[in-house]
N, C-alpha and C. Protein backbone atom coordinates (compact mmCIF):
# COMPACT_ATOMS: atom_id res chain seq x y z
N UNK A 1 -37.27 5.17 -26.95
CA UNK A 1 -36.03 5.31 -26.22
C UNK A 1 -35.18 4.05 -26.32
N UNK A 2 -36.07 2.90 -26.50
CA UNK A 2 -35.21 1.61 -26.36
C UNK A 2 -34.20 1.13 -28.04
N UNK A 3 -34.57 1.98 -28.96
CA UNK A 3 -34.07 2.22 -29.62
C UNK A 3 -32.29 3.02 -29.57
N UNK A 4 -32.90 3.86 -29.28
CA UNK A 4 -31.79 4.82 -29.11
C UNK A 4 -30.52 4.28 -28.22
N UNK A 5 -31.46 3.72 -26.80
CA UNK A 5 -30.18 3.16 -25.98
C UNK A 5 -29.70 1.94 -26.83
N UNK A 6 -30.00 1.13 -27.90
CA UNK A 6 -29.63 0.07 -28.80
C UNK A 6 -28.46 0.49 -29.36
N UNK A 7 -28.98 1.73 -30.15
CA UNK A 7 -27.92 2.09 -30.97
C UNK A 7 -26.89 2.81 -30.35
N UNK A 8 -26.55 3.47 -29.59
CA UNK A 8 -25.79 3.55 -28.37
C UNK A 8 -24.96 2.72 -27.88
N UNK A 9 -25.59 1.30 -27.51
CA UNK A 9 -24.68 -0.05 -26.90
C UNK A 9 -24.01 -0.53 -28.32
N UNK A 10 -24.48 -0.47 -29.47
CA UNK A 10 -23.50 -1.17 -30.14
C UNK A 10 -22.51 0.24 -31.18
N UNK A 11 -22.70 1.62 -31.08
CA UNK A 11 -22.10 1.96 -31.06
C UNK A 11 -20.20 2.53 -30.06
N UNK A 12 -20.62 2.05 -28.62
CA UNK A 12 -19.90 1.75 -28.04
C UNK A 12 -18.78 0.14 -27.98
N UNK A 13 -20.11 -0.57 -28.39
CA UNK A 13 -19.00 -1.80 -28.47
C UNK A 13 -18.07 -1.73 -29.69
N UNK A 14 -18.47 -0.88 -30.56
CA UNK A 14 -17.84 -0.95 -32.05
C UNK A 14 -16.93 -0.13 -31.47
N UNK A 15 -16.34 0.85 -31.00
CA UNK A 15 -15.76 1.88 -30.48
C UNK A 15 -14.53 1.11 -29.52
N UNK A 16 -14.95 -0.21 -28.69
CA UNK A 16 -13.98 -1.09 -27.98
C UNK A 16 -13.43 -1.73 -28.78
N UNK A 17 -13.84 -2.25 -29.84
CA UNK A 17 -13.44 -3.05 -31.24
C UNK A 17 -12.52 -2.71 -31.47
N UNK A 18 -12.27 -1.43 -32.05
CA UNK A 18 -11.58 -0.34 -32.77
C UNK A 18 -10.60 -0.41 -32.07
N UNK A 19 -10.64 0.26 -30.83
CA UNK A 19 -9.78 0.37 -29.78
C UNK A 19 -8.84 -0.72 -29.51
N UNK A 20 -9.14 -1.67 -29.27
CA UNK A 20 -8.78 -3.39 -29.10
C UNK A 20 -8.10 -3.47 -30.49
N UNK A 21 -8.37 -2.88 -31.81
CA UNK A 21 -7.53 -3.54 -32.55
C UNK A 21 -6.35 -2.67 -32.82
N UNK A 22 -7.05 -1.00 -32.89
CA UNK A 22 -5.69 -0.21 -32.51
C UNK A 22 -4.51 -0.53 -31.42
N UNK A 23 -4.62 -0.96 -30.66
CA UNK A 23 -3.71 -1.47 -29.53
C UNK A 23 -2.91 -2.71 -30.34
N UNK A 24 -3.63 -3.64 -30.43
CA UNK A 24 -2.73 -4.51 -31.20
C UNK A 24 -2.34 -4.19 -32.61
N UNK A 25 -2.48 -3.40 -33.59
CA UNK A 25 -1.85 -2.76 -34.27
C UNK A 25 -0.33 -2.02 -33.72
N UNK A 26 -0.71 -0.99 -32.98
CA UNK A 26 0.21 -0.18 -32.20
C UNK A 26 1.30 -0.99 -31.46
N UNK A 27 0.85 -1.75 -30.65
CA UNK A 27 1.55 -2.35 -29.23
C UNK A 27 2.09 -3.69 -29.90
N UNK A 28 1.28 -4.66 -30.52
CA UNK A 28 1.35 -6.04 -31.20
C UNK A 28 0.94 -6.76 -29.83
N UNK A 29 0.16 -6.33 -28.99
CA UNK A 29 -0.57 -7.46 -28.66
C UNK A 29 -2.04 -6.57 -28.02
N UNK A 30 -2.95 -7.34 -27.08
CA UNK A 30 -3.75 -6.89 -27.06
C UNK A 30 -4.46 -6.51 -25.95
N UNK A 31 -4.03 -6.82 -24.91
CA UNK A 31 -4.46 -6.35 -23.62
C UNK A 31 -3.70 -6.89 -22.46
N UNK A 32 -3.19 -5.71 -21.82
CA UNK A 32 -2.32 -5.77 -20.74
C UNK A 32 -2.40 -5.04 -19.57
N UNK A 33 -3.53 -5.92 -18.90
CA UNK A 33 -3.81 -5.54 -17.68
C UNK A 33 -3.02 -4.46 -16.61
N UNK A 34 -1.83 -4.39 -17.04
CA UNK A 34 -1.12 -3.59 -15.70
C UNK A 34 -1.29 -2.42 -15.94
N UNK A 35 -1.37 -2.01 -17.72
CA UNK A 35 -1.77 -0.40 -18.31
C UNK A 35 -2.91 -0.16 -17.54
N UNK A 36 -3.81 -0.87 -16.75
CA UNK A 36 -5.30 -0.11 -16.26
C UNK A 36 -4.51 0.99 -15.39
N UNK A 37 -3.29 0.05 -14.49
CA UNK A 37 -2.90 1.17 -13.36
C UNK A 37 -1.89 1.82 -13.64
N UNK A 38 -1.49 2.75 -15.09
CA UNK A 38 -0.83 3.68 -15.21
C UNK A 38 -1.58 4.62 -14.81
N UNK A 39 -1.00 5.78 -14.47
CA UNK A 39 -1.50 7.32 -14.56
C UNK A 39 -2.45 7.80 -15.94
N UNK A 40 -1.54 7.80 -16.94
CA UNK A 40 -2.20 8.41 -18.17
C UNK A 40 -2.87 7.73 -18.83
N UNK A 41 -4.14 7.92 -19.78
CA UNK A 41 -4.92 7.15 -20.38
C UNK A 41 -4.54 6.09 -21.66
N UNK A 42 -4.50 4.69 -21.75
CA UNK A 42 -4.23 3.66 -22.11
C UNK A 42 -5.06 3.05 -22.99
N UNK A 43 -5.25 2.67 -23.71
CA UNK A 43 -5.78 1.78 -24.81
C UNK A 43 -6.80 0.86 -24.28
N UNK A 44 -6.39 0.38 -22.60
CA UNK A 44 -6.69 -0.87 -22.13
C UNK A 44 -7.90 0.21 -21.09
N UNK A 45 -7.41 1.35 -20.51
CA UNK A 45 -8.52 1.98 -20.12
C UNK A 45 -9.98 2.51 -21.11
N UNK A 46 -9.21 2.90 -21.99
CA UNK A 46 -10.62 3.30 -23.23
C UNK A 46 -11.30 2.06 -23.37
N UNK A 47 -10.80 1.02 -23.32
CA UNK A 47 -11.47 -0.21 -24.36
C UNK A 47 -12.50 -0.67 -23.02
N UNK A 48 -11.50 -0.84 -21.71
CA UNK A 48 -12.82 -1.06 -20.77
C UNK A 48 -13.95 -0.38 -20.56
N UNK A 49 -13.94 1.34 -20.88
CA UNK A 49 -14.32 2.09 -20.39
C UNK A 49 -15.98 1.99 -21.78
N UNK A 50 -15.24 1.84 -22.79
CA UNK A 50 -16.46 1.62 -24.06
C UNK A 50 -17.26 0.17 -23.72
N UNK A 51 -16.14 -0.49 -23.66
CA UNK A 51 -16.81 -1.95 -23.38
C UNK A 51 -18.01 -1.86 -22.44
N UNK A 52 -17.64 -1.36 -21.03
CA UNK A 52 -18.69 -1.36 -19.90
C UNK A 52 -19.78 -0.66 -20.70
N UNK A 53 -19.77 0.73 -20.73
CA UNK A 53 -20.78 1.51 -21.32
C UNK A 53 -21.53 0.37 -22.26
N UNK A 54 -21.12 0.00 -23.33
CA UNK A 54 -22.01 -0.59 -24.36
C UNK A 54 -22.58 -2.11 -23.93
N UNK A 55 -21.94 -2.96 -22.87
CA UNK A 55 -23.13 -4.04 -22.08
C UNK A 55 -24.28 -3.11 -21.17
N UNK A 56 -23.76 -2.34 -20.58
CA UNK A 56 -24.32 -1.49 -19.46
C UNK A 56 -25.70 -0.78 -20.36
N UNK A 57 -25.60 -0.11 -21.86
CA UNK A 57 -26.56 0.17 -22.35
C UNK A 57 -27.90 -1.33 -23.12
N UNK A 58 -26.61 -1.80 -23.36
CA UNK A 58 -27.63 -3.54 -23.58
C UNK A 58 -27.84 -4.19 -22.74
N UNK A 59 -27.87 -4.14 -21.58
CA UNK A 59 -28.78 -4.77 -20.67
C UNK A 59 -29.52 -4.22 -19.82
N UNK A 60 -29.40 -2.80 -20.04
CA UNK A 60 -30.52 -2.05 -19.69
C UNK A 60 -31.94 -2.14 -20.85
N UNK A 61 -31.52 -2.13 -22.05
CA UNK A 61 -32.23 -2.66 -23.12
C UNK A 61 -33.09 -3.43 -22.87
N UNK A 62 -32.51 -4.92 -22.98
CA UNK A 62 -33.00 -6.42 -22.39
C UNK A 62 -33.81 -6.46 -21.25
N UNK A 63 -33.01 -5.91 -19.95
CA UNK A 63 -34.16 -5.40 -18.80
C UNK A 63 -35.44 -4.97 -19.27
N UNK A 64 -35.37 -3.71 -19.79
CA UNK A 64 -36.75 -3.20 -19.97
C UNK A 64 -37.52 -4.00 -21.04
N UNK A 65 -36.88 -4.63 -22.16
CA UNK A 65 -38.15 -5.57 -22.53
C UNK A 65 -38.40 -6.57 -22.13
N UNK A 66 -37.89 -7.28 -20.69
CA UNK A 66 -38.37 -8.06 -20.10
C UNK A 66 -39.58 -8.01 -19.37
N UNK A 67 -39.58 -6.58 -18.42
CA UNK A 67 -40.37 -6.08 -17.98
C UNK A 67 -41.56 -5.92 -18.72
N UNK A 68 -41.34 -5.45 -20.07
CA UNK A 68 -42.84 -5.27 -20.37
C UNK A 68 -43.42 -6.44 -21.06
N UNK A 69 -42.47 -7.74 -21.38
CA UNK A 69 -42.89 -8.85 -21.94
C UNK A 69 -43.85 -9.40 -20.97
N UNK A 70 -43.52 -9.07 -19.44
CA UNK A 70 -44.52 -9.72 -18.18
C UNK A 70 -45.12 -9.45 -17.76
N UNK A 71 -45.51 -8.16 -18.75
CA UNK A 71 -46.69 -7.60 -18.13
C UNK A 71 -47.94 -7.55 -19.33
């Protein structure tokens, strides 16, 4: 499983990447906090939204092989 959630976290971070550079492609710059609090979905919402997910799956990762390193 700890596999899977691996490839998962860095398929999400690659996914914020993307996102992050589409925006500055599109927009010409790269993150602008006030888009979180539009209504409709934003560049700056996707990118947080991948970003979280893919630490959130890598340090659930890290957690669990800590755990079993101490034991």
């Amino acid at each position: 499983m700890s596999k899977l959630e691996s490839r998962i976290s860095a398929i999400f971070i690659m996914l914020a990447a993307l996102v992050y550079v589409d925006e500055i492609v599109k927009e010409g710059y790269g993150f602008d906090p006030l888009d979180l609090f539009s209504p409709s979905i934003t560049h700056e919402k996707l990118f947080v939204v991948f970003l979280a997910l893919g630490l959130f799956f890598g340090w659930r990762r890290r957690r669990e092989r800590k755990k079993r390193d101490s034991l």
